[in-house]
Protein backbone atom coordinates (compact mmCIF):
# COMPACT_ATOMS: atom_id res chain seq x y z
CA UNK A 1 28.70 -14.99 14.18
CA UNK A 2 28.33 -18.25 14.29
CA UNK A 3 27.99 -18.39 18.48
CA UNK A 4 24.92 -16.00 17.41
CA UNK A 5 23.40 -18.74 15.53
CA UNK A 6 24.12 -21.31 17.53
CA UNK A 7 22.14 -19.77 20.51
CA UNK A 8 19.46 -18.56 17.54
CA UNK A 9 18.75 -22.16 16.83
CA UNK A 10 18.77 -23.05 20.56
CA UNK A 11 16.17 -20.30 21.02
CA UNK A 12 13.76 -21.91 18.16
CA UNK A 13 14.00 -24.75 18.87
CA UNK A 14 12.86 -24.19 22.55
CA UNK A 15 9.57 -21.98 20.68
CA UNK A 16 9.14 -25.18 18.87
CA UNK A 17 7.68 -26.87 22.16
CA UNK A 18 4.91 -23.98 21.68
CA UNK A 19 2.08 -24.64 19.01
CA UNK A 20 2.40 -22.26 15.84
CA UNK A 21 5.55 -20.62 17.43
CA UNK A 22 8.71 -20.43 16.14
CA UNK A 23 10.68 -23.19 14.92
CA UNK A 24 14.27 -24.09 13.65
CA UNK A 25 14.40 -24.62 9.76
CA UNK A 26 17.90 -24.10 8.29
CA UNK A 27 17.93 -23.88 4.41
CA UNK A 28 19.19 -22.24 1.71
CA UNK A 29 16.20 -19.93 1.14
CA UNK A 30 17.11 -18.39 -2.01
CA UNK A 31 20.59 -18.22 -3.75
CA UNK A 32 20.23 -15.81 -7.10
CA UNK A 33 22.03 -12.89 -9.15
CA UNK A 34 22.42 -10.84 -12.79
CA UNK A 35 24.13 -9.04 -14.70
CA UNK A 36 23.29 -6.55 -17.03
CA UNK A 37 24.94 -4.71 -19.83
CA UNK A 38 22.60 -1.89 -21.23
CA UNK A 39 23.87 0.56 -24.30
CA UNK A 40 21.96 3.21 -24.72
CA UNK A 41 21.90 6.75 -26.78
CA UNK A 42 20.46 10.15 -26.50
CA UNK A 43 18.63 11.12 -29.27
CA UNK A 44 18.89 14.98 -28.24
CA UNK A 45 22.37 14.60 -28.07
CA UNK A 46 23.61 11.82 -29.90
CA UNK A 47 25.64 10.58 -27.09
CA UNK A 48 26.33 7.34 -26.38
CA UNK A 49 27.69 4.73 -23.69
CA UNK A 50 27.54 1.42 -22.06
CA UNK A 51 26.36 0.71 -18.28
CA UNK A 52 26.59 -2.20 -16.54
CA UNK A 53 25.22 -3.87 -13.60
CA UNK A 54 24.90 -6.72 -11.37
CA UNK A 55 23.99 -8.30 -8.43
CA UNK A 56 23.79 -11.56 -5.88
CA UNK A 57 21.81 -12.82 -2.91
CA UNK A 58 22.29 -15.84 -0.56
CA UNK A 59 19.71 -16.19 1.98
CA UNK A 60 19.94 -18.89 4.82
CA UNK A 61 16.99 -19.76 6.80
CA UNK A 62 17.54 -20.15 10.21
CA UNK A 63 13.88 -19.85 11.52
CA UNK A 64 10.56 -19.65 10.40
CA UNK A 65 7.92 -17.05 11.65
CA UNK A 66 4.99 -18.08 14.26
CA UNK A 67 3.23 -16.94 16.88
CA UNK A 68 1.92 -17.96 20.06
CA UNK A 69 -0.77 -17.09 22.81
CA UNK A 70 -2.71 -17.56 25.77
CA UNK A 71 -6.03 -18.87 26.54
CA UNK A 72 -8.36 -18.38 28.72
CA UNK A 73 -12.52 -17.69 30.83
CA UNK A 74 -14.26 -15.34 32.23
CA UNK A 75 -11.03 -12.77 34.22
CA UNK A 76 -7.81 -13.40 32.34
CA UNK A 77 -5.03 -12.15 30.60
CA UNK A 78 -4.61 -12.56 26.55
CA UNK A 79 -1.33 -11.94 25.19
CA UNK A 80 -0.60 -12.73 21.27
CA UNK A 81 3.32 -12.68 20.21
CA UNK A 82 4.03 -13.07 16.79
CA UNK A 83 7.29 -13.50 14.66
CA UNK A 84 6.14 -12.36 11.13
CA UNK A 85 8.73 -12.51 9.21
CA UNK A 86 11.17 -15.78 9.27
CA UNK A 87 14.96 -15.25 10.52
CA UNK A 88 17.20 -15.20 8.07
CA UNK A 89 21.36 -14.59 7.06
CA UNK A 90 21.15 -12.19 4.13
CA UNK A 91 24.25 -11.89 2.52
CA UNK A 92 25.95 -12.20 5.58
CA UNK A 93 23.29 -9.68 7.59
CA UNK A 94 20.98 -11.14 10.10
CA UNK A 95 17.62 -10.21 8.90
CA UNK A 96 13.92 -10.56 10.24
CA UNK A 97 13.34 -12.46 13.25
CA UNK A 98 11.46 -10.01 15.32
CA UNK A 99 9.05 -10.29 17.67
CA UNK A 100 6.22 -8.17 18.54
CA UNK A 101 3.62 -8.09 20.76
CA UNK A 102 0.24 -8.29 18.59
CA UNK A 103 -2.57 -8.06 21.49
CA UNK A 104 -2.55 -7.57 25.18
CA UNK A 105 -5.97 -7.55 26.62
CA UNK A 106 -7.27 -8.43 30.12
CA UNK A 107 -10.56 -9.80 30.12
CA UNK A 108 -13.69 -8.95 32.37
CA UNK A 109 -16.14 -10.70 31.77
CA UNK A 110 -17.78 -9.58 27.82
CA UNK A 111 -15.55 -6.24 27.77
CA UNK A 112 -11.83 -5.97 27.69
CA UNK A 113 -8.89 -3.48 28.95
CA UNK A 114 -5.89 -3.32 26.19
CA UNK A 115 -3.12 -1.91 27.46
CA UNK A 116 -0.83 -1.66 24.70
CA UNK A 117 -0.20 1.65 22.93
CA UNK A 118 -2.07 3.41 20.48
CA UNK A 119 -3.84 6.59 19.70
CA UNK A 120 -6.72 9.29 20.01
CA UNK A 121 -6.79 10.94 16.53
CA UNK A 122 -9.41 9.42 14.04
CA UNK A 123 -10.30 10.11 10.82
CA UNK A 124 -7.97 8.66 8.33
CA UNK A 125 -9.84 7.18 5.23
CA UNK A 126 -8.86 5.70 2.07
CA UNK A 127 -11.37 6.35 -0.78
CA UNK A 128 -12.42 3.20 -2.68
CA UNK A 129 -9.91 3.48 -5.88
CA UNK A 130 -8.39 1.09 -8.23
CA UNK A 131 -4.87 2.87 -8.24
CA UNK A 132 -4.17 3.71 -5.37
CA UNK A 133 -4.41 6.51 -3.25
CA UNK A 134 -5.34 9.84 -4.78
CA UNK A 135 -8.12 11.08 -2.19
CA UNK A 136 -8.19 10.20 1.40
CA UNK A 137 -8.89 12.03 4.74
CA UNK A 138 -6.11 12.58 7.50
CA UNK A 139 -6.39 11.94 10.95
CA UNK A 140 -7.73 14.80 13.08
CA UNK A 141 -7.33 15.56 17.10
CA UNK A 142 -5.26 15.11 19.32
CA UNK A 143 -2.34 12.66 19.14
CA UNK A 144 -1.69 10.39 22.50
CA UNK A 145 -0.14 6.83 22.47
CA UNK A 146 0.28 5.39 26.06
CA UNK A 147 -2.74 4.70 28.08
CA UNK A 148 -5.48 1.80 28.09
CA UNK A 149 -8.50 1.26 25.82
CA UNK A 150 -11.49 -0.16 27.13
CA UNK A 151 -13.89 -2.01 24.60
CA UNK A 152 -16.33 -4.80 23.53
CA UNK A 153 -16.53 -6.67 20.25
CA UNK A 154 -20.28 -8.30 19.04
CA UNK A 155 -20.84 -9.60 15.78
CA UNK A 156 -22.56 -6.83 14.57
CA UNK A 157 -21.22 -3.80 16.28
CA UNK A 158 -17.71 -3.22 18.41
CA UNK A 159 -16.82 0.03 20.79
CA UNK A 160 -13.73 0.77 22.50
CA UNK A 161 -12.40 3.95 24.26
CA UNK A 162 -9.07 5.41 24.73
CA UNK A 163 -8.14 7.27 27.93
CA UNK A 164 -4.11 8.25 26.82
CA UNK A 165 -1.67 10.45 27.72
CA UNK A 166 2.11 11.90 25.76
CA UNK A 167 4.50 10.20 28.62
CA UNK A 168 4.45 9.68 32.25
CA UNK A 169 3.96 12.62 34.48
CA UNK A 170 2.87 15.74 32.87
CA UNK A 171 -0.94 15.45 33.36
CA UNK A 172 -1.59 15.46 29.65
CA UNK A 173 -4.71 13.44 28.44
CA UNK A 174 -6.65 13.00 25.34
CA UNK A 175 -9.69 10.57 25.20
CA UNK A 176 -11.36 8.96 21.89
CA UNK A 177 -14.45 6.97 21.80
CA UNK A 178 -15.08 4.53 18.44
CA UNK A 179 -18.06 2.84 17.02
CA UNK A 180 -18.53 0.03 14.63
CA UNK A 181 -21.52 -1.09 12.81
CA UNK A 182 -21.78 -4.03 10.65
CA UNK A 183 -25.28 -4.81 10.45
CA UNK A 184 -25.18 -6.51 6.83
CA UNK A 185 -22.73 -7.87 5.32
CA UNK A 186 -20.18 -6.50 3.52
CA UNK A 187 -21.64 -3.20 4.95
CA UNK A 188 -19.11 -1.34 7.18
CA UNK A 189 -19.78 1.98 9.36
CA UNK A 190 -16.99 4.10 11.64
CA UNK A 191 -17.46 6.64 13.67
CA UNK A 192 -14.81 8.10 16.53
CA UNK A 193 -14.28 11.17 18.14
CA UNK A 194 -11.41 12.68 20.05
CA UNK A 195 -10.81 15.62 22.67
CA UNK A 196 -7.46 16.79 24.39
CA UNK A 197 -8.14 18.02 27.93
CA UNK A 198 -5.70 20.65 28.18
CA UNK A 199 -5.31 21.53 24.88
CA UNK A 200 -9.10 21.13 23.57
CA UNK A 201 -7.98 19.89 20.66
CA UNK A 202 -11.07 17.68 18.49
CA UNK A 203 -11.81 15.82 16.41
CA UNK A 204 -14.55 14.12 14.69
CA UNK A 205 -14.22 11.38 11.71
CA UNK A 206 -16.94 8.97 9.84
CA UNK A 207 -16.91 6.49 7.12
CA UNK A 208 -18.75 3.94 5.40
CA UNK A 209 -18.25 1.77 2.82
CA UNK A 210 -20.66 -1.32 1.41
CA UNK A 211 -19.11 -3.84 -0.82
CA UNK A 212 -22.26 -5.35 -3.21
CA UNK A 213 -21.42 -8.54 -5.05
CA UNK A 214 -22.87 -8.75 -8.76
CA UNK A 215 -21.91 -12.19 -10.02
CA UNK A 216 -18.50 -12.23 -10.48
CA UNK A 217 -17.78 -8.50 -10.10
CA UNK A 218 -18.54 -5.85 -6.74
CA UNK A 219 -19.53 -2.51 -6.54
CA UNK A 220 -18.65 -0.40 -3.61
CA UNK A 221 -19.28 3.05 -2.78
CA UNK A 222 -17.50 4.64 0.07
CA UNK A 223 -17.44 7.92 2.03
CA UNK A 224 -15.18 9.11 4.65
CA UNK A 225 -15.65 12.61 6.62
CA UNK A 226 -13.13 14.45 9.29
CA UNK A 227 -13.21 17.21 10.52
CA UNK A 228 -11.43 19.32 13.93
CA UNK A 229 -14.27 20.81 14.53
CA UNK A 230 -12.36 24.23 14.89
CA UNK A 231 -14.56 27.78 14.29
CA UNK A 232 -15.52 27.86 10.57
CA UNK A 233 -14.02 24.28 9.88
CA UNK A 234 -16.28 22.33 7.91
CA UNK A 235 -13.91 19.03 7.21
CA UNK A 236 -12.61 17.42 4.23
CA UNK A 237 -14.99 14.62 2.70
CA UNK A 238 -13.49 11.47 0.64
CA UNK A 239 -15.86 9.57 -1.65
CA UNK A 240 -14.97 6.63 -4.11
CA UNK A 241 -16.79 4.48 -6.30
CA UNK A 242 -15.46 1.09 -7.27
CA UNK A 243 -16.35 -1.45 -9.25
CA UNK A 244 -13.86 -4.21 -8.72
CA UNK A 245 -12.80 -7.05 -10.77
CA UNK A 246 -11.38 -8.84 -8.16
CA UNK A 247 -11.91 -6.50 -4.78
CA UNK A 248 -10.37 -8.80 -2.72
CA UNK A 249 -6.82 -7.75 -4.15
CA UNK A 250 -5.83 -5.12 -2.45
CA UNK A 251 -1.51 -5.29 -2.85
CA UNK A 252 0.81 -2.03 -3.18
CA UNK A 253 3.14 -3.97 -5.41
CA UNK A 254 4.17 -1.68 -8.65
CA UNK A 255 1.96 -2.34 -11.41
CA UNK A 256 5.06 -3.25 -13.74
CA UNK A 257 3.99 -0.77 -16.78
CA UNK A 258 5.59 2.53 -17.94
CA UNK A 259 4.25 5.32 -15.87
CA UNK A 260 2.76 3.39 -12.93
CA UNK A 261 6.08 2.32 -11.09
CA UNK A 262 7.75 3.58 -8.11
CA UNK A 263 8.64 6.46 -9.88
CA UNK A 264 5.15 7.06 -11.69
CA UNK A 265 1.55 7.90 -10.81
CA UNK A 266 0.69 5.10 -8.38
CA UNK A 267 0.73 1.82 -7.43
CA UNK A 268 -1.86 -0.70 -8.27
CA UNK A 269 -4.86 -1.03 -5.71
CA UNK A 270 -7.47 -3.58 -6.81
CA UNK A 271 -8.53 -4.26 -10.10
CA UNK A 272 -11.60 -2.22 -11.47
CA UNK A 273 -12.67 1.29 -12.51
CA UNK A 274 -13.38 3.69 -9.83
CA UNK A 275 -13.77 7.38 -9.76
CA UNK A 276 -13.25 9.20 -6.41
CA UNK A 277 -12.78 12.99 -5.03
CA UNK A 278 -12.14 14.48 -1.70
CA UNK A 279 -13.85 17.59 -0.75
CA UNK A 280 -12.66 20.35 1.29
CA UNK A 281 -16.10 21.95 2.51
CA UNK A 282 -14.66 24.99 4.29
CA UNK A 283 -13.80 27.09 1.45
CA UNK A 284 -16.33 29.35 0.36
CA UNK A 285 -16.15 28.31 -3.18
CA UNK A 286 -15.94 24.35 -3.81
CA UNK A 287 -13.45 22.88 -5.69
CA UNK A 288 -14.02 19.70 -7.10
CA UNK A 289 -11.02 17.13 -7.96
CA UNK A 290 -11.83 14.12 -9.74
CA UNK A 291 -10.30 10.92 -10.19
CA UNK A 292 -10.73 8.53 -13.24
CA UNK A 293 -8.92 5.00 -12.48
CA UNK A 294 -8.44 1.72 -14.42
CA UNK A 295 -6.47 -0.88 -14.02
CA UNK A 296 -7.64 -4.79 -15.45
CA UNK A 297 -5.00 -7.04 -13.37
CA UNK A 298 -5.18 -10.56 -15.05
CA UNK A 299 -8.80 -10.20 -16.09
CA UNK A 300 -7.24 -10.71 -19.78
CA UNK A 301 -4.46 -13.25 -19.79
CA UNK A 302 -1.14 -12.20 -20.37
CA UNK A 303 -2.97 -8.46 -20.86
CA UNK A 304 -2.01 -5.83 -18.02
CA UNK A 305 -3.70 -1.97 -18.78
CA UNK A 306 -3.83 1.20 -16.54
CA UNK A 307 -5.03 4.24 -16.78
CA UNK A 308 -5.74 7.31 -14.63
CA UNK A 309 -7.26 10.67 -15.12
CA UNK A 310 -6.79 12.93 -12.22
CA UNK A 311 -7.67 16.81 -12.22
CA UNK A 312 -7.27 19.21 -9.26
CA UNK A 313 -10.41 20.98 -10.17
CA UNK A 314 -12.92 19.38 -13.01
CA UNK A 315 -14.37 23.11 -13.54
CA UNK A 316 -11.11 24.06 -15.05
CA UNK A 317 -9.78 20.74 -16.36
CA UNK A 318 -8.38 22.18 -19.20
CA UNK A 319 -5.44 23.78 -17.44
CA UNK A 320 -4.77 21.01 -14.86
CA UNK A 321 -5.23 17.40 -15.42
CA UNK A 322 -2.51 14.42 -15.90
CA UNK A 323 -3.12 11.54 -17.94
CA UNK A 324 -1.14 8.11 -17.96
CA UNK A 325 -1.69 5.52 -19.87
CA UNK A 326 -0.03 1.93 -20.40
CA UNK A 327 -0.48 -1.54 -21.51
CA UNK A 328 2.06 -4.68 -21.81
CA UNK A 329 0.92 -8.75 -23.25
CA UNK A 330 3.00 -11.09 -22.43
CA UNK A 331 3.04 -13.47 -26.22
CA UNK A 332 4.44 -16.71 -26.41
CA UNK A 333 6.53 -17.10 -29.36
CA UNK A 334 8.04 -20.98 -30.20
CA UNK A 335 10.23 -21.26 -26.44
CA UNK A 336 10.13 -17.57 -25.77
CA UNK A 337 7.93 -15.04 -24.64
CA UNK A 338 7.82 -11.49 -26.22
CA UNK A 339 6.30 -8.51 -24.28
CA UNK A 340 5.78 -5.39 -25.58
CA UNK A 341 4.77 -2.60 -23.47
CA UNK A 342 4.05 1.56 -24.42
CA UNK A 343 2.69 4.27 -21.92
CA UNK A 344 2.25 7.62 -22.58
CA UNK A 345 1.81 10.55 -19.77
CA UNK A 346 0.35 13.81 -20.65
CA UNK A 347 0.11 16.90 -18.14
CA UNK A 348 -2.26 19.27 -19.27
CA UNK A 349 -1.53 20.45 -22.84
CA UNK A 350 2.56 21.60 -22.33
CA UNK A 351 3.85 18.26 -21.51
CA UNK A 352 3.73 15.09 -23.11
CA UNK A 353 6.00 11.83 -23.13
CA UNK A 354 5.79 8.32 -24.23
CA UNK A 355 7.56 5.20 -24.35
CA UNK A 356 7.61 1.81 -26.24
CA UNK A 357 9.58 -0.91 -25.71
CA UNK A 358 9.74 -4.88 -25.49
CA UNK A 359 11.31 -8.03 -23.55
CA UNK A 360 12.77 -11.13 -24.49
CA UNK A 361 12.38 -14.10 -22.82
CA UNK A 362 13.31 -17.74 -23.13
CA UNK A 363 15.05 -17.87 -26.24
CA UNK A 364 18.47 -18.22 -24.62
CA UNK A 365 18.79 -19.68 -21.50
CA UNK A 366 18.91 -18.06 -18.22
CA UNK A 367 18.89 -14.54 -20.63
CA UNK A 368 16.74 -11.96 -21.07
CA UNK A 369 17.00 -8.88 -23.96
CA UNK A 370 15.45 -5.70 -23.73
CA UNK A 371 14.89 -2.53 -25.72
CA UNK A 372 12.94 0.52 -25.23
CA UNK A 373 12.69 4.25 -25.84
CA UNK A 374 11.82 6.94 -23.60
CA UNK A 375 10.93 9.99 -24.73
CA UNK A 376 11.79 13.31 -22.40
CA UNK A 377 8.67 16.27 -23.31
CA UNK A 378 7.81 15.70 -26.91
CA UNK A 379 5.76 19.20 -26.48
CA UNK A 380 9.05 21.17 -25.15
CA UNK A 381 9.76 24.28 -26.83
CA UNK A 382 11.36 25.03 -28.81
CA UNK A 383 12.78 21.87 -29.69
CA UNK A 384 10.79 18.39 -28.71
CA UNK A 385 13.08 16.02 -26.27
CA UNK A 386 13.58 12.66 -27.97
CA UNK A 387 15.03 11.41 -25.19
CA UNK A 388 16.72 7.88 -24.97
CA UNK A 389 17.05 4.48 -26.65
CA UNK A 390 18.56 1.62 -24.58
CA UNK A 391 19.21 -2.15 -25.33
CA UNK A 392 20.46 -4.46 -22.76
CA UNK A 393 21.24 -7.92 -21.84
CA UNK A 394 20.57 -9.30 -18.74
CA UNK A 395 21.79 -12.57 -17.37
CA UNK A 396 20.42 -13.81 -14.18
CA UNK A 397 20.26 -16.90 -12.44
């Protein structure tokens, strides 16, 4: 291990001669842990118990991340490598460190010839929504990595097109063409289509989006559209509707309230109210789905709300919608903070749960307390499910 890091260093420290690349910086990144004790009973059953928990990291830094790349007129070659993430001992792991190859173009002239790999399907588009990502349309055609791409970039449009194959040696090739418009700003229009030659596989995708400032706030519609243009296909059609508190936040870190975590609806998107659908035109009868969305980031201090509506057909809402709900503030009390937080999560009219509970912060050092109840289906028959009530400890350095 520790020949590893002594060529590691050696290694960075050579990048270092490089602007932006790589360079040497050993530290103690981070050094942390907890503990936990959480007791907790279950108010169907009456049954109790303890659980405990804990955990440590120690990070060294070996190396930060960088990148570095060429230059050049006219007929040359651009390559762009890149080290994103800084190198790293992990509890005793080597972590991060790698290198990639971000952009490999050879010039001629105004156009360019990429030659690393990529794709022919297009399509895929992510409805403007501020929890993210109920309705969006998949990538259609046929899928091809290694080849070249052949394009040109202006400042208000951009083309490229892909002439790829599976592998080497089987005569296999798909082609897709792409266009970009962005003739205002904050007004953005896609187009690309795709064709396999042997199989004659398609496929066709669209969007456009155009984010309007209004003061301190932006509206943006946005439509997306794919289709294989197969017999009788039609395509699926995404549409959103957002208007953002602060658009330019656009993070998939969990939203930190009952309901909206890992394990929840979604994660956060931006902050804003949005409604959004996605259509699938082929059927002969069209169902609509509809998507309701709030969520208010830290447009309230210490305030953080969500909310989401989501059917799978409004004309029969009644008999298939979900509804979450949540909220926590963060109150300073003396050298403490209390939070309380409650969510509740309906599904249609058989199922409904809830659950309240609160932190405490900064009245003993280095501790945190926590209680909070979590109901199972308060609408279960015969006999509603109470479900749990925990309180815990948690020490953590």
């Amino acid at each position: 291990m520790k020949k590893a890091l002594v060529v590691l260093l050696a290694l960075a420290l050579v990048g270092g001669a490089f602007a932006d690349a790589p360079v040497a910086n050993v530290d103690v990144a981070e050094f942390s842990g907890s503990a936990t004790v959480t007791w907790g009973v279950d108010l169907d059953t009456s049954k109790t118990g303890f659980e405990n928990d804990a955990s440590a990291t120690f990070k060294v830094n070996i190396a930060d991340g960088g990148s570095a790349a060429t230059e050049g007129d006219g007929v040359w070659g651009e390559i762009e490598i890149k080290v994103g993430d800084a190198l790293v001992v992990e509890n005793g792991d080597l972590k991060g460190g790698k290198a990639e190859v971000k952009k490999a173009f050879l010039h001629l002239g105004p156009v360019y010839m990429g030659i690393l790999a990529d794709g022919t399907e297009v399509g895929a588009y992510d409805a403007p929504e501020a929890i993210k990502q109920f309705h969006k349309t998949a990538e259609v055609g046929e899928k091809k990595t290694e080849g070249v791409v052949f394009g040109y970039d202006a400042d208000l449009f951009n083309v490229a097109v892909d002439f790829r194959s599976v592998a080497k040696y089987n005569d296999d090739y798909a082609i897709r063409a792409k266009l970009g418009l962005t003739p205002i700003e904050g007004l953005d229009v896609n187009v690309g289509f795709s064709y396999g030659f042997k199989s004659e596989v398609k496929g066709l995708g669209a969007n456009v989006s155009y984010a309007l400032p209004v003061g301190d706030f932006t509206v943006k519609p946005g439509l997306g559209y794919s289709t294989k243009l197969g017999d009788n296909e039609k395509g699926v059609l995404a549409i959103g509707l957002l208007f953002g508190f602060n658009a330019g936040n656009t993070g998939d870190d969990p939203v930190g309230l009952p309901y909206f975590g890992d394990d929840g609806v979604k994660k956060q998107g931006v902050s804003g109210v949005s409604v959004s659908t996605k259509l699938d035109l082929t059927p002969a009868t069209l169902v609509i789905p509809l998507t309701v969305g709030l969520y208010t980031g830290d447009i309230v201090e210490n305030l953080t709300a969500a909310f989401v509506l989501d059917s799978a057909d409004v004309s029969k809402i009644g008999d298939n919608f979900v509804v979450a709900a949540a909220l926590k503030y963060a109150a300073a009390v003396g050298d403490g903070t209390i939070t309380p937080r409650a969510g509740v999560l309906v599904k249609q009219d058989t199922d409904l749960q809830a659950t309240v509970g609160a932190e405490f912060a900064g009245f003993v050092d280095n501790t945190t307390f926590d209680a909070v109840w979590k109901s199972g289906n308060l609408k279960a028959e015969p006999d509603a499910k109470m479900g749990t009530f925990n309180v815990s400890v948690k020490i953590a350095l």
